[in-house]
N, C-alpha and C. Protein backbone atom coordinates (compact mmCIF):
# COMPACT_ATOMS: atom_id res chain seq x y z
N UNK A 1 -14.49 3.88 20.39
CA UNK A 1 -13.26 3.74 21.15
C UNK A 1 -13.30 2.40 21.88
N UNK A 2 -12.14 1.75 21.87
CA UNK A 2 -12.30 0.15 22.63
C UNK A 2 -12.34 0.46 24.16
N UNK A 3 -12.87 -0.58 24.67
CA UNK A 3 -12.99 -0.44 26.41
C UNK A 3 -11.78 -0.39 27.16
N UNK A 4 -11.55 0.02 28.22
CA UNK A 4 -10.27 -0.13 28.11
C UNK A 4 -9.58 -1.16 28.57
N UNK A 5 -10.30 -1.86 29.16
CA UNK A 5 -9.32 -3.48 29.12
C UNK A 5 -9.41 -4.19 27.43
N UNK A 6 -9.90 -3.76 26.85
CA UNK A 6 -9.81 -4.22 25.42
C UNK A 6 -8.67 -3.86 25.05
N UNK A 7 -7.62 -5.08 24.49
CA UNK A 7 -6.91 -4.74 23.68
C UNK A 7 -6.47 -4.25 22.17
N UNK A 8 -5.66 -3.21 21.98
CA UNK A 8 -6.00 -2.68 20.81
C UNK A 8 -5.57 -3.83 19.60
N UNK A 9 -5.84 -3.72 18.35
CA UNK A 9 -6.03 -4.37 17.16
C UNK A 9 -4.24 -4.47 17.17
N UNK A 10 -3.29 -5.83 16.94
CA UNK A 10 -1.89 -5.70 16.43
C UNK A 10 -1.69 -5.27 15.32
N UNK A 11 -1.48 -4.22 14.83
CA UNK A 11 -1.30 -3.56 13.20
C UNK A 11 0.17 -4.39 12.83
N UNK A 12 1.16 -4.96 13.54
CA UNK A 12 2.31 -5.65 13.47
C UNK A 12 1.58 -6.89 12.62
N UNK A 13 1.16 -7.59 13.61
CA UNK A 13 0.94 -8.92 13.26
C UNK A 13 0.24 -9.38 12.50
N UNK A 14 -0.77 -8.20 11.78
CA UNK A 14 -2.01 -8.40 11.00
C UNK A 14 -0.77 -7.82 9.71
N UNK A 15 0.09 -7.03 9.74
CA UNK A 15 0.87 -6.73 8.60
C UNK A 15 1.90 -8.14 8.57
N UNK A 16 2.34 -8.70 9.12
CA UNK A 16 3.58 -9.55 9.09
C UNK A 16 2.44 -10.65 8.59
N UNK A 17 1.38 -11.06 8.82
CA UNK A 17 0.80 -12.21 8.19
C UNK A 17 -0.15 -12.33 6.91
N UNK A 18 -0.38 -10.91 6.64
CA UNK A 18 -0.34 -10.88 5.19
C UNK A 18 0.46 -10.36 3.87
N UNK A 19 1.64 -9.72 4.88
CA UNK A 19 3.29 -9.68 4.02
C UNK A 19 3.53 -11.22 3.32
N UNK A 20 3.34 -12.34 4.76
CA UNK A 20 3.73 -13.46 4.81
C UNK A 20 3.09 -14.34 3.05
N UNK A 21 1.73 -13.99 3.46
CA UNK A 21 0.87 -14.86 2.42
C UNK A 21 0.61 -14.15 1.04
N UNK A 22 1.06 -12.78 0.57
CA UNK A 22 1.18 -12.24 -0.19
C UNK A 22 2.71 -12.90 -1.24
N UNK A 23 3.64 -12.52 -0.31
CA UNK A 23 5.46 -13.33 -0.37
C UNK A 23 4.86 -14.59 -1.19
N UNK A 24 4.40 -15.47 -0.37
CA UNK A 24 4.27 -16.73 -0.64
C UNK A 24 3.38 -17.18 -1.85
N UNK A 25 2.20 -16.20 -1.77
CA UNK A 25 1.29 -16.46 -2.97
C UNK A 25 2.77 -16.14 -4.51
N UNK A 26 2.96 -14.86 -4.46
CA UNK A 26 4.01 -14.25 -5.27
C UNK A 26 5.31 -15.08 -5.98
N UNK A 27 5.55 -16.23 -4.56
CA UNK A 27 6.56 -17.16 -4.96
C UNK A 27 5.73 -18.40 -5.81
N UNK A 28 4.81 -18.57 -5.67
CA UNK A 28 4.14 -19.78 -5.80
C UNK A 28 3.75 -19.70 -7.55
N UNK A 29 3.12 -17.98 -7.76
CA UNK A 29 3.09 -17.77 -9.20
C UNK A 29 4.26 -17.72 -9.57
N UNK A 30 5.34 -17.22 -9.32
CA UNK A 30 6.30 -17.19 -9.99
C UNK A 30 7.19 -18.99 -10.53
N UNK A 31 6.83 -19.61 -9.29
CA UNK A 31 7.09 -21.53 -9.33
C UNK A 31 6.22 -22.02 -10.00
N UNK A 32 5.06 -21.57 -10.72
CA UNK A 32 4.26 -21.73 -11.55
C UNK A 32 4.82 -21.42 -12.98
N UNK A 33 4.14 -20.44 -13.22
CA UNK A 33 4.50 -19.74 -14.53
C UNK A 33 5.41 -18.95 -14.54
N UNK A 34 6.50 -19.23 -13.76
CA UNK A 34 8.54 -19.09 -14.38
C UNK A 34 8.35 -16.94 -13.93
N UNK A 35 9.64 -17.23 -14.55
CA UNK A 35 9.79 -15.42 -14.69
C UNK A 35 9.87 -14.75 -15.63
N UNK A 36 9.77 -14.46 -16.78
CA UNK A 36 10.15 -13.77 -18.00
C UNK A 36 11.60 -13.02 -18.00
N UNK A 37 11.88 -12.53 -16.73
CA UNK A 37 13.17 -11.68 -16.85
C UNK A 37 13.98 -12.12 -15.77
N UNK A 38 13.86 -13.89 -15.07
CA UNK A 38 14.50 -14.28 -14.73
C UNK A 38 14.68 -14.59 -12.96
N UNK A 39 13.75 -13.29 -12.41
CA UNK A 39 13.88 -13.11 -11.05
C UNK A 39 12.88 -11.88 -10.95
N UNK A 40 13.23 -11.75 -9.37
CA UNK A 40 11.91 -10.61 -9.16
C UNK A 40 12.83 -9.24 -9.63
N UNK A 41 14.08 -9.61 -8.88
CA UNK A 41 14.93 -8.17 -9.24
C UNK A 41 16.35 -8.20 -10.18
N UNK A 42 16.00 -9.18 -11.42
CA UNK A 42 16.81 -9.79 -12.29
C UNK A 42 16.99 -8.11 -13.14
N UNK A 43 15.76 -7.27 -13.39
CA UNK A 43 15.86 -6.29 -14.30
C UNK A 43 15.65 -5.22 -13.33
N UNK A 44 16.18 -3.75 -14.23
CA UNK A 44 15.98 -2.48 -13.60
C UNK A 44 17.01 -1.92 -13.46
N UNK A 45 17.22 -0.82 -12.59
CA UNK A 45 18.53 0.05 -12.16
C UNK A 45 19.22 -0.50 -11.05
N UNK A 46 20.29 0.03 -10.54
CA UNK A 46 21.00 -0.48 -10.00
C UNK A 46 20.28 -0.47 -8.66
N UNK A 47 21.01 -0.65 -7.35
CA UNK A 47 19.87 -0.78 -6.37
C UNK A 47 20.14 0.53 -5.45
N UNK A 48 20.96 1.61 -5.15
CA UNK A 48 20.71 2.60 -5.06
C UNK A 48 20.31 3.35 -5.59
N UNK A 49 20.30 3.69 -7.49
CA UNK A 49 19.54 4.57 -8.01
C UNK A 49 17.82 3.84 -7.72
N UNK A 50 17.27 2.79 -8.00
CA UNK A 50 16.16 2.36 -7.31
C UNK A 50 15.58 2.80 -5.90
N UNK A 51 16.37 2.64 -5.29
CA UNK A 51 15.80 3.16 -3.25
C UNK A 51 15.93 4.87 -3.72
N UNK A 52 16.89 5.03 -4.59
CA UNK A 52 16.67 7.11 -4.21
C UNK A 52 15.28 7.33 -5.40
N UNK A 53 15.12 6.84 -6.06
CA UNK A 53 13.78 7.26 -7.39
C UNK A 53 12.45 6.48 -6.05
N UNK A 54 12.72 5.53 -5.37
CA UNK A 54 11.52 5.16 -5.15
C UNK A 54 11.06 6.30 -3.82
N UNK A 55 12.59 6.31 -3.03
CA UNK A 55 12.04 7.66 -1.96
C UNK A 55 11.64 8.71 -2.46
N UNK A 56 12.60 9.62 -3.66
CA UNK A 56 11.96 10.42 -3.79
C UNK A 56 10.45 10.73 -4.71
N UNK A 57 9.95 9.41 -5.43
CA UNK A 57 8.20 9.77 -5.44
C UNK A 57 7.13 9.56 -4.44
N UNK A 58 7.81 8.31 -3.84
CA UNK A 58 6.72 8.17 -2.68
C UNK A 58 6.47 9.11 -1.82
N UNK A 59 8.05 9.80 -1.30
CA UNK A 59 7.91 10.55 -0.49
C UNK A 59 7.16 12.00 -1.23
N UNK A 60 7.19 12.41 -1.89
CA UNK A 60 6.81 13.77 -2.83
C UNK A 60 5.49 13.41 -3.21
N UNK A 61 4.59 12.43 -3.56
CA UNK A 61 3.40 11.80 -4.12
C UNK A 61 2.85 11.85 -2.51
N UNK A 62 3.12 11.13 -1.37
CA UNK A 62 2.61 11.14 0.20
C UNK A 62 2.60 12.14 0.57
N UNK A 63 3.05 13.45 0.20
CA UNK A 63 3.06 14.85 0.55
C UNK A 63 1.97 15.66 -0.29
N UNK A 64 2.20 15.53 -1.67
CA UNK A 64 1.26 15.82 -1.98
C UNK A 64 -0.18 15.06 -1.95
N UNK A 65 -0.23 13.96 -1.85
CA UNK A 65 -1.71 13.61 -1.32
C UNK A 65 -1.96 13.97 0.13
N UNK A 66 -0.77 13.73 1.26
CA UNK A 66 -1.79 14.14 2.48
C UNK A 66 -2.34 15.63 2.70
N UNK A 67 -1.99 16.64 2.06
CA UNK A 67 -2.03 17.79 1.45
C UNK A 67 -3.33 17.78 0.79
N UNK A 68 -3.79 17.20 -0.05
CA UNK A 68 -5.20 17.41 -0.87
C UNK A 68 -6.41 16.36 -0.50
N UNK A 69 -5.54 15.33 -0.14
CA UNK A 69 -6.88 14.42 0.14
C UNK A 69 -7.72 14.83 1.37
N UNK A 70 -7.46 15.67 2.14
CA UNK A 70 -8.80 15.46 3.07
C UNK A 70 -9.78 16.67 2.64
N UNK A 71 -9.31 17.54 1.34
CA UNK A 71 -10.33 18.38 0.77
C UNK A 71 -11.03 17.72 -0.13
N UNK A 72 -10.91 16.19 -0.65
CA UNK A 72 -11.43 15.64 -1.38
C UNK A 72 -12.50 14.59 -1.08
N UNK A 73 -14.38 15.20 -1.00
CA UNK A 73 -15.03 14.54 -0.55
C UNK A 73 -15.61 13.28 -0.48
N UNK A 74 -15.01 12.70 -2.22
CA UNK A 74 -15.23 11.23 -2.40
C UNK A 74 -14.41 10.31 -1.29
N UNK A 75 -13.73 10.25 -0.57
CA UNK A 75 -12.73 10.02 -0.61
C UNK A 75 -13.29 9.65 1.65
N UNK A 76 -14.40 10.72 1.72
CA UNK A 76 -14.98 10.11 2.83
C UNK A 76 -15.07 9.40 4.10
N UNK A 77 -15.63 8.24 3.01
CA UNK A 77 -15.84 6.69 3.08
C UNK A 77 -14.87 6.39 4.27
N UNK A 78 -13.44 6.03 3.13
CA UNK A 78 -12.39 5.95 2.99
C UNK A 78 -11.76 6.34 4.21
N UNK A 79 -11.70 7.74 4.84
CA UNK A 79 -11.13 8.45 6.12
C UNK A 79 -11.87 7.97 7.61
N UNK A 80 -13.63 7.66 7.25
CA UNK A 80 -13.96 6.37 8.40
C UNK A 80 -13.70 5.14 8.94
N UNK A 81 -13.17 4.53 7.91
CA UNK A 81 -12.37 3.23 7.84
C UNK A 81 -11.32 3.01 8.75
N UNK A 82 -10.11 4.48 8.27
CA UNK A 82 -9.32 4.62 8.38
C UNK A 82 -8.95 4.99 10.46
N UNK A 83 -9.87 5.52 10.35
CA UNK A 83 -9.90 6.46 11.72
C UNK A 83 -10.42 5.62 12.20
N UNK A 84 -11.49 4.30 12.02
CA UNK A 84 -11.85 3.21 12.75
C UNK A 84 -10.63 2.30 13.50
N UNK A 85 -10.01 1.96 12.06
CA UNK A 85 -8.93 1.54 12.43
C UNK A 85 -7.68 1.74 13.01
N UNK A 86 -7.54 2.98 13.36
CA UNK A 86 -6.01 3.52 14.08
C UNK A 86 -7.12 3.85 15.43
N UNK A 87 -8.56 4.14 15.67
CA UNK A 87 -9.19 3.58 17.08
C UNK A 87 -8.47 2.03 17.67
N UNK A 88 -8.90 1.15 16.98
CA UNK A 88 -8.69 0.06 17.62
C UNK A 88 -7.41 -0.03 17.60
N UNK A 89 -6.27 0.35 16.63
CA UNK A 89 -5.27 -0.52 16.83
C UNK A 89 -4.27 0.69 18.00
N UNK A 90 -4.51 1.67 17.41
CA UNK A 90 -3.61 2.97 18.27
C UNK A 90 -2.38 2.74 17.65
N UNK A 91 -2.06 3.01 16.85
CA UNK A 91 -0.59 2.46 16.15
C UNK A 91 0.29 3.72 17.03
N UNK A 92 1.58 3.09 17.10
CA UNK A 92 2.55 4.47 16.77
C UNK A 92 3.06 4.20 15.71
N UNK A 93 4.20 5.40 15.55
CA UNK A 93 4.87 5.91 14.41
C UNK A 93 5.79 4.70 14.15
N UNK A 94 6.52 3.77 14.79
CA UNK A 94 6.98 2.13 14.29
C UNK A 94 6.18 1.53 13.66
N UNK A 95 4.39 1.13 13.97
CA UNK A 95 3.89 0.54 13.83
C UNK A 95 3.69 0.82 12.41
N UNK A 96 3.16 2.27 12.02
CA UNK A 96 3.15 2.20 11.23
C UNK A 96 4.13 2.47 9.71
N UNK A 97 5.41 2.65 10.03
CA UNK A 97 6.65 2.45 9.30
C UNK A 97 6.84 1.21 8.66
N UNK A 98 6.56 0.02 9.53
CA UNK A 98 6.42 -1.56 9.71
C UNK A 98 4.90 -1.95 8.49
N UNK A 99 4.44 -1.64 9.37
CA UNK A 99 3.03 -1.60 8.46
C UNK A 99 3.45 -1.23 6.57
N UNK A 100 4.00 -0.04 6.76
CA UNK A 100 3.42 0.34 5.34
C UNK A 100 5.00 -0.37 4.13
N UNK A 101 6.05 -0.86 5.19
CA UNK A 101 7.06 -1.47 4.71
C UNK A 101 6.75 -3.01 4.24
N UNK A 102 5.71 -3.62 4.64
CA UNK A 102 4.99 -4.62 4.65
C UNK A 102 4.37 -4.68 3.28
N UNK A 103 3.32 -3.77 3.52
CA UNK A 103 2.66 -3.68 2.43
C UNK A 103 3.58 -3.28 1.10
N UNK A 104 4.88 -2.54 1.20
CA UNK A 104 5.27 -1.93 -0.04
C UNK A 104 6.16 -3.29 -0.57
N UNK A 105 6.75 -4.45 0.40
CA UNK A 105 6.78 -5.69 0.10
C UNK A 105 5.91 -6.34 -0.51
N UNK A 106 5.28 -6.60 0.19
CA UNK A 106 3.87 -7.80 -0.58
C UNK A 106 3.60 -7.40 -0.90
N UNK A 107 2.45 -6.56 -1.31
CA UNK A 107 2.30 -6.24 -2.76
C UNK A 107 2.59 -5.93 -3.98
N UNK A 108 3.67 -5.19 -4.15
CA UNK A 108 4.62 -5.26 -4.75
C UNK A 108 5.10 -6.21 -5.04
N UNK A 109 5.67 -7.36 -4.41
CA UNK A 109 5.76 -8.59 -5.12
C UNK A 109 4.89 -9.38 -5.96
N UNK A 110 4.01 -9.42 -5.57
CA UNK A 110 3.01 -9.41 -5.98
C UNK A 110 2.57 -9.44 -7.63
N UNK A 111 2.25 -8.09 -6.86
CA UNK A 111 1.27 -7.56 -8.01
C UNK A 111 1.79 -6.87 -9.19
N UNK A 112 3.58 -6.30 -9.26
CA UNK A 112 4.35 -5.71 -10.15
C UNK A 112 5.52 -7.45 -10.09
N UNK A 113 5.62 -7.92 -9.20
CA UNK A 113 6.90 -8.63 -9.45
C UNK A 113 6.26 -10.18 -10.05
N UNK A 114 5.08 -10.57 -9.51
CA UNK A 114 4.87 -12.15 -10.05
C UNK A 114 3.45 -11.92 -11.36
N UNK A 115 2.62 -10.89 -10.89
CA UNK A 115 1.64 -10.77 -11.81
C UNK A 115 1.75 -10.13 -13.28
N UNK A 116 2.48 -8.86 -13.05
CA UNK A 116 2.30 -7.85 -13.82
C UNK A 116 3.29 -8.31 -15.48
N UNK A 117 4.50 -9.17 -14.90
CA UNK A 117 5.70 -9.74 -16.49
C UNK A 117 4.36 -10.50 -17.13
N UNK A 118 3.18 -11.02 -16.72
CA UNK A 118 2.38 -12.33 -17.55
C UNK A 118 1.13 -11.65 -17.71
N UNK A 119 0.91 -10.64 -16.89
CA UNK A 119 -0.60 -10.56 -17.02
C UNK A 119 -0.60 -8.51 -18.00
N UNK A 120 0.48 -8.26 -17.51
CA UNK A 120 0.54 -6.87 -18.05
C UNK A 120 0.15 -5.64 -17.04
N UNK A 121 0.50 -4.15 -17.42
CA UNK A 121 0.33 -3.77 -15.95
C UNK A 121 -0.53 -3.13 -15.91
N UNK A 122 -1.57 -3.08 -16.53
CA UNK A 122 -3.32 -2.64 -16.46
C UNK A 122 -4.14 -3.86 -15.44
N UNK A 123 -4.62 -4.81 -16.34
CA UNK A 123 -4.25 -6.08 -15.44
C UNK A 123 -4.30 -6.09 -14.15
N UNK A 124 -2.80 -6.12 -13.83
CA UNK A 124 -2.39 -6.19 -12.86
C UNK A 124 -2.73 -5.05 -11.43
N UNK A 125 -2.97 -3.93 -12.19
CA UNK A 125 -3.35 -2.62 -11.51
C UNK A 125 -4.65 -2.97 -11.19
N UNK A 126 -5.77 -3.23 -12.29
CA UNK A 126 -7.00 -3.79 -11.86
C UNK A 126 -7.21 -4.52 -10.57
N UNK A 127 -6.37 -5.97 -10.79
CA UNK A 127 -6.01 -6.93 -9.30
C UNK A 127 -5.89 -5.95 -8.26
N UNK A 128 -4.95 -5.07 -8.39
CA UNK A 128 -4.31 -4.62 -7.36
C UNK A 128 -5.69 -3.94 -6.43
N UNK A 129 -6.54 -2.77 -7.31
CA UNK A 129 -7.53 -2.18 -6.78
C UNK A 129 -8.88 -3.03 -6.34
N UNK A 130 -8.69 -3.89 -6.70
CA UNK A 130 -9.90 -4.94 -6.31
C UNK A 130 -9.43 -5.70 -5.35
N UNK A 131 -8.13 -5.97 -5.30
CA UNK A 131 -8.03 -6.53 -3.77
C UNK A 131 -7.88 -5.95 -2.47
N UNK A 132 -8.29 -4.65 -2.49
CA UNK A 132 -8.19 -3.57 -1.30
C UNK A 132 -9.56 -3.69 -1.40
N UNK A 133 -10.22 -3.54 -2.65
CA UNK A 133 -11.73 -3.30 -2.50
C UNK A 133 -12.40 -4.18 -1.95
N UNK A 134 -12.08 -5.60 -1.72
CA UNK A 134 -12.45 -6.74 -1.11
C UNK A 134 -12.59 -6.86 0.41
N UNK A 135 -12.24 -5.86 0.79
CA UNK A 135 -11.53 -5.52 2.11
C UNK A 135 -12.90 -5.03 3.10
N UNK A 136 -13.58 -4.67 1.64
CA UNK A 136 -14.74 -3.19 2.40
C UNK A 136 -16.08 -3.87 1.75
N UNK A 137 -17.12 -3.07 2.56
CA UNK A 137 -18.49 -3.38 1.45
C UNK A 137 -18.61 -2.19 0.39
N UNK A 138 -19.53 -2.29 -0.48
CA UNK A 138 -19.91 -1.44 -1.51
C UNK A 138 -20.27 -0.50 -1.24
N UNK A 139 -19.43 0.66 -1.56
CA UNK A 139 -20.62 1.64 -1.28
C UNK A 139 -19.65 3.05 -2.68
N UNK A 140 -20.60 4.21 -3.17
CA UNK A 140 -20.01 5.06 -4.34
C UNK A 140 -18.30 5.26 -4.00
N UNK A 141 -18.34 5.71 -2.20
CA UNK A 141 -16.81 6.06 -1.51
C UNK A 141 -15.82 5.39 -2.19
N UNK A 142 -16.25 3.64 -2.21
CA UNK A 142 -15.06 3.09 -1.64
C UNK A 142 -14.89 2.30 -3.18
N UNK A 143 -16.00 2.34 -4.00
CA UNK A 143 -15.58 2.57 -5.94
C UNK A 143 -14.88 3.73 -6.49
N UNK A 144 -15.03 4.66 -5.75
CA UNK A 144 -14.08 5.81 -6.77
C UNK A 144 -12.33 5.38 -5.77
N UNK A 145 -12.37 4.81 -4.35
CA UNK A 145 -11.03 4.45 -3.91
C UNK A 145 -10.34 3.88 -4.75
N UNK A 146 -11.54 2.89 -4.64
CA UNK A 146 -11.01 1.72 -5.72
C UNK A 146 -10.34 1.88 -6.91
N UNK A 147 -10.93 3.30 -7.60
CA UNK A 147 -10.75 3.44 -8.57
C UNK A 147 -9.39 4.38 -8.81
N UNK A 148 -9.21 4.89 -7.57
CA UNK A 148 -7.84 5.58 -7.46
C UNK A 148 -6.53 4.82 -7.52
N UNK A 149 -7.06 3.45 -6.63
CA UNK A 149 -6.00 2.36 -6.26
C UNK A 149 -5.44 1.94 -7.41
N UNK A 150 -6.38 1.69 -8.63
CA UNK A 150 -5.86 1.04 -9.91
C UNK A 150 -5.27 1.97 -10.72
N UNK A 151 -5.50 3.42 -10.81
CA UNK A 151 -4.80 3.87 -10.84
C UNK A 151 -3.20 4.31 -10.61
N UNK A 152 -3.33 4.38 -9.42
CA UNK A 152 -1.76 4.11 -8.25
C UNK A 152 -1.05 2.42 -8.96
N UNK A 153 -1.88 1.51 -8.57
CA UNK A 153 -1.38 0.29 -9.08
C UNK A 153 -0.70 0.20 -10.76
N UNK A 154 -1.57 0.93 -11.50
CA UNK A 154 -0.62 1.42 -13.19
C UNK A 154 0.86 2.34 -12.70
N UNK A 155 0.35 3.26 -11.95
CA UNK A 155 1.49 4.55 -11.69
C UNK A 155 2.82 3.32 -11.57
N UNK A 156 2.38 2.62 -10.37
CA UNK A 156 3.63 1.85 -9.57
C UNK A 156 4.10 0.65 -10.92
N UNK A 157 3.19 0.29 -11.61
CA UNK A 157 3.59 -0.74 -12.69
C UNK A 157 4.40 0.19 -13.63
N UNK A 158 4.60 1.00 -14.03
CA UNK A 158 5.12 1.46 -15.09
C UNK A 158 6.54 1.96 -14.60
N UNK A 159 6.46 2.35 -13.24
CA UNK A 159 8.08 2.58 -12.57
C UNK A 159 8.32 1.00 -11.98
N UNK A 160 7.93 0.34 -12.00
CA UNK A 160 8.17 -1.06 -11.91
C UNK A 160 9.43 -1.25 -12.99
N UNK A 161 8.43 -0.99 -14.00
CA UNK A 161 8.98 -1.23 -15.67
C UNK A 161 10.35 0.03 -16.18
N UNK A 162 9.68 1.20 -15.46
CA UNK A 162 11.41 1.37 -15.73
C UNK A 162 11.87 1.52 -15.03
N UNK A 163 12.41 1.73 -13.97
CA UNK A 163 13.26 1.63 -12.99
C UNK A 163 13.94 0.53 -12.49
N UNK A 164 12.71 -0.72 -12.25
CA UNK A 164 12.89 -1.92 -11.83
C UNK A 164 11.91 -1.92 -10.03
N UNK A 165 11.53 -3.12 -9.83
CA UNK A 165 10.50 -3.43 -8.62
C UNK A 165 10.88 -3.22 -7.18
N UNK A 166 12.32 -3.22 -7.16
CA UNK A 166 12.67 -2.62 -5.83
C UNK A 166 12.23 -0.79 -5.67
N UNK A 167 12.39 -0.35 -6.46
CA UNK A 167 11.89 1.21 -6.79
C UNK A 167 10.23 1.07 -6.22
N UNK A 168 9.72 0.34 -7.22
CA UNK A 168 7.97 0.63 -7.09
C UNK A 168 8.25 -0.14 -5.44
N UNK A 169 8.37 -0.77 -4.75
CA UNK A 169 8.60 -1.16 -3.47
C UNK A 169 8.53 -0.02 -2.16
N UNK A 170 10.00 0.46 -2.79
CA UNK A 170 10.56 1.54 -2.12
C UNK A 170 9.14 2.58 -2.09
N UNK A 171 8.60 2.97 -2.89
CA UNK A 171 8.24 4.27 -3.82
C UNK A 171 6.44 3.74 -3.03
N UNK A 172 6.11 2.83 -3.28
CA UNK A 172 4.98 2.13 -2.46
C UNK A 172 4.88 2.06 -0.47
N UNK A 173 6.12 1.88 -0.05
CA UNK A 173 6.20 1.37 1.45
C UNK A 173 6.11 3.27 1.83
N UNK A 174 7.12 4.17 1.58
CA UNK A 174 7.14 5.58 1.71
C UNK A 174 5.98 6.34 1.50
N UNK A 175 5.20 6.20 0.00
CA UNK A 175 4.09 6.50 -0.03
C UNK A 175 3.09 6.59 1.07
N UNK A 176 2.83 5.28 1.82
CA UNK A 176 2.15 4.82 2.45
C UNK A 176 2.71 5.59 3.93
N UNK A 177 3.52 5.69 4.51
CA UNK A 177 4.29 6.14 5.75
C UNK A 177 3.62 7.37 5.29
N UNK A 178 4.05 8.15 5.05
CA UNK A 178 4.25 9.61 4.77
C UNK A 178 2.12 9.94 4.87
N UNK A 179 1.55 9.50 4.21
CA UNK A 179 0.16 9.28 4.39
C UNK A 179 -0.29 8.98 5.36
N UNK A 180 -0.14 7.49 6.08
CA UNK A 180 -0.62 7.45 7.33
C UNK A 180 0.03 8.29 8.38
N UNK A 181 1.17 8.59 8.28
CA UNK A 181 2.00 9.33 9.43
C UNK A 181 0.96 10.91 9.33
N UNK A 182 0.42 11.17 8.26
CA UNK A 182 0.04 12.22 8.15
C UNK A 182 -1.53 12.21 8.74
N UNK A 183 -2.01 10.95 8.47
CA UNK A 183 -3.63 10.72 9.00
C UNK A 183 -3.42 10.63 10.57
N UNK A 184 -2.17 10.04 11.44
CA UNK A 184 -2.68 9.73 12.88
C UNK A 184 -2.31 11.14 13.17
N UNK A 185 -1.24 11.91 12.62
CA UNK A 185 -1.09 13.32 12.86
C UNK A 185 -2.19 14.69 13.27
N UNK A 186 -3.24 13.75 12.13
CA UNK A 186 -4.62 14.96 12.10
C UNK A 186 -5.51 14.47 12.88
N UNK A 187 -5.33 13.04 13.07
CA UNK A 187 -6.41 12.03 14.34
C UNK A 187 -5.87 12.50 15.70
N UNK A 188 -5.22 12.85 16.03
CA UNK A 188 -4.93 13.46 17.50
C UNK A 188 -4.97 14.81 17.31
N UNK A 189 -5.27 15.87 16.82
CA UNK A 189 -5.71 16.79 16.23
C UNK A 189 -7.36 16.57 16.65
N UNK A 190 -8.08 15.63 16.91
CA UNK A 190 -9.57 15.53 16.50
C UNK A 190 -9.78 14.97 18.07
N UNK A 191 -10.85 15.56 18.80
CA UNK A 191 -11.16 15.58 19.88
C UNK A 191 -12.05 14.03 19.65
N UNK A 192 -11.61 13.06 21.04
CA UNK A 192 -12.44 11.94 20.94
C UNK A 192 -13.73 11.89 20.78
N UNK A 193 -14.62 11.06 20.47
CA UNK A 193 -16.12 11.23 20.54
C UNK A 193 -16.32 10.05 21.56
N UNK A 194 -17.77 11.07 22.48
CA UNK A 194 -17.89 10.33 23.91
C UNK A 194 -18.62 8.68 23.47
């Protein structure tokens, strides 16, 4: 637990500045090696059938994982990290709305909108799980995460591909809400340790 004149970790500002450099990396491949289909959101469905397909998996996929994952022991690691980090930062429920709207941006641009038309969406899913994994040290936990992430990262590439990238966006930022909203839910649930 931080001291208490310690200030907690900005989950805002640490999300807005790697939204920022994610965006930018994303534009930079794309000012590189062009677009294949013209733009990030040149292809796909229209843009309300997109926001309702992306709410309703993220939201239904974030339900059913916050639901099974904390019976799932690989997975650990992963929930120390996690609980480290909503110690220091203390998010609320904005913070982390913001947060996971961030992430369902940048990466998503990313990794379905500038990587995935050139590199393909295995590939690209790979990237995706290895750059979370970069995040952490080695350990069995945070390889089978890893290994979930690239997973998730195919799931989101293939509704990328049919739906179109505002969907996997949508379907990515909700995911993520609905999960963490569900982890600080069970963290105040959990008596501090002295």
């Amino acid at each position: 637990m931080p001291a208490q004149d310690e200030q907690p970790v900005n989950l805002i500002a640490v999300s807005a500045v790697v939204t920022t450099l994610l965006t930018l990396l994303a534009c930079g491949i794309v000012w590189y090696w062009g677009h294949p289909a013209g733009g990030f959101f040149a292809a796909g469905w229209g843009l309300g059938p997109q926001i309702a397909v992306g709410l309703a998996i993220g939201i239904g996929l974030g339900v059913l994982v916050a639901l099974v994952e904390p019976h799932i022991r690989l997975l650990e690691p992963m929930r120390h990290i996690v609980r480290d980090i909503f110690v220091q930062a203390r998010p609320s429920r904005l913070d982390l709305l913001l947060v996971s709207l961030g992430a369902g941006w940048g990466e998503e641009l990313l990794f379905r909108g500038a990587l995935q038309p050139h590199i393909g969406i295995w590939p690209a899913a790979v990237l995706f799980g290895i750059g979370h994994f970069l995040l952490t040290k080695i350990t069995w936990g945070r390889l089978g995460y890893t290994a979930v992430l690239i997973l998730a990262g195919g799931g989101l590439g293939y509704l990328a591909e049919w739906a179109g990238l505002l969907a996997a966006m949508v379907c990515h930022a909700f995911y993520d809400f609905v999960v963490l909203l569900a982890t600080h839910r069970a963290l105040q649930r959990i008596p501090p340790t002295p």
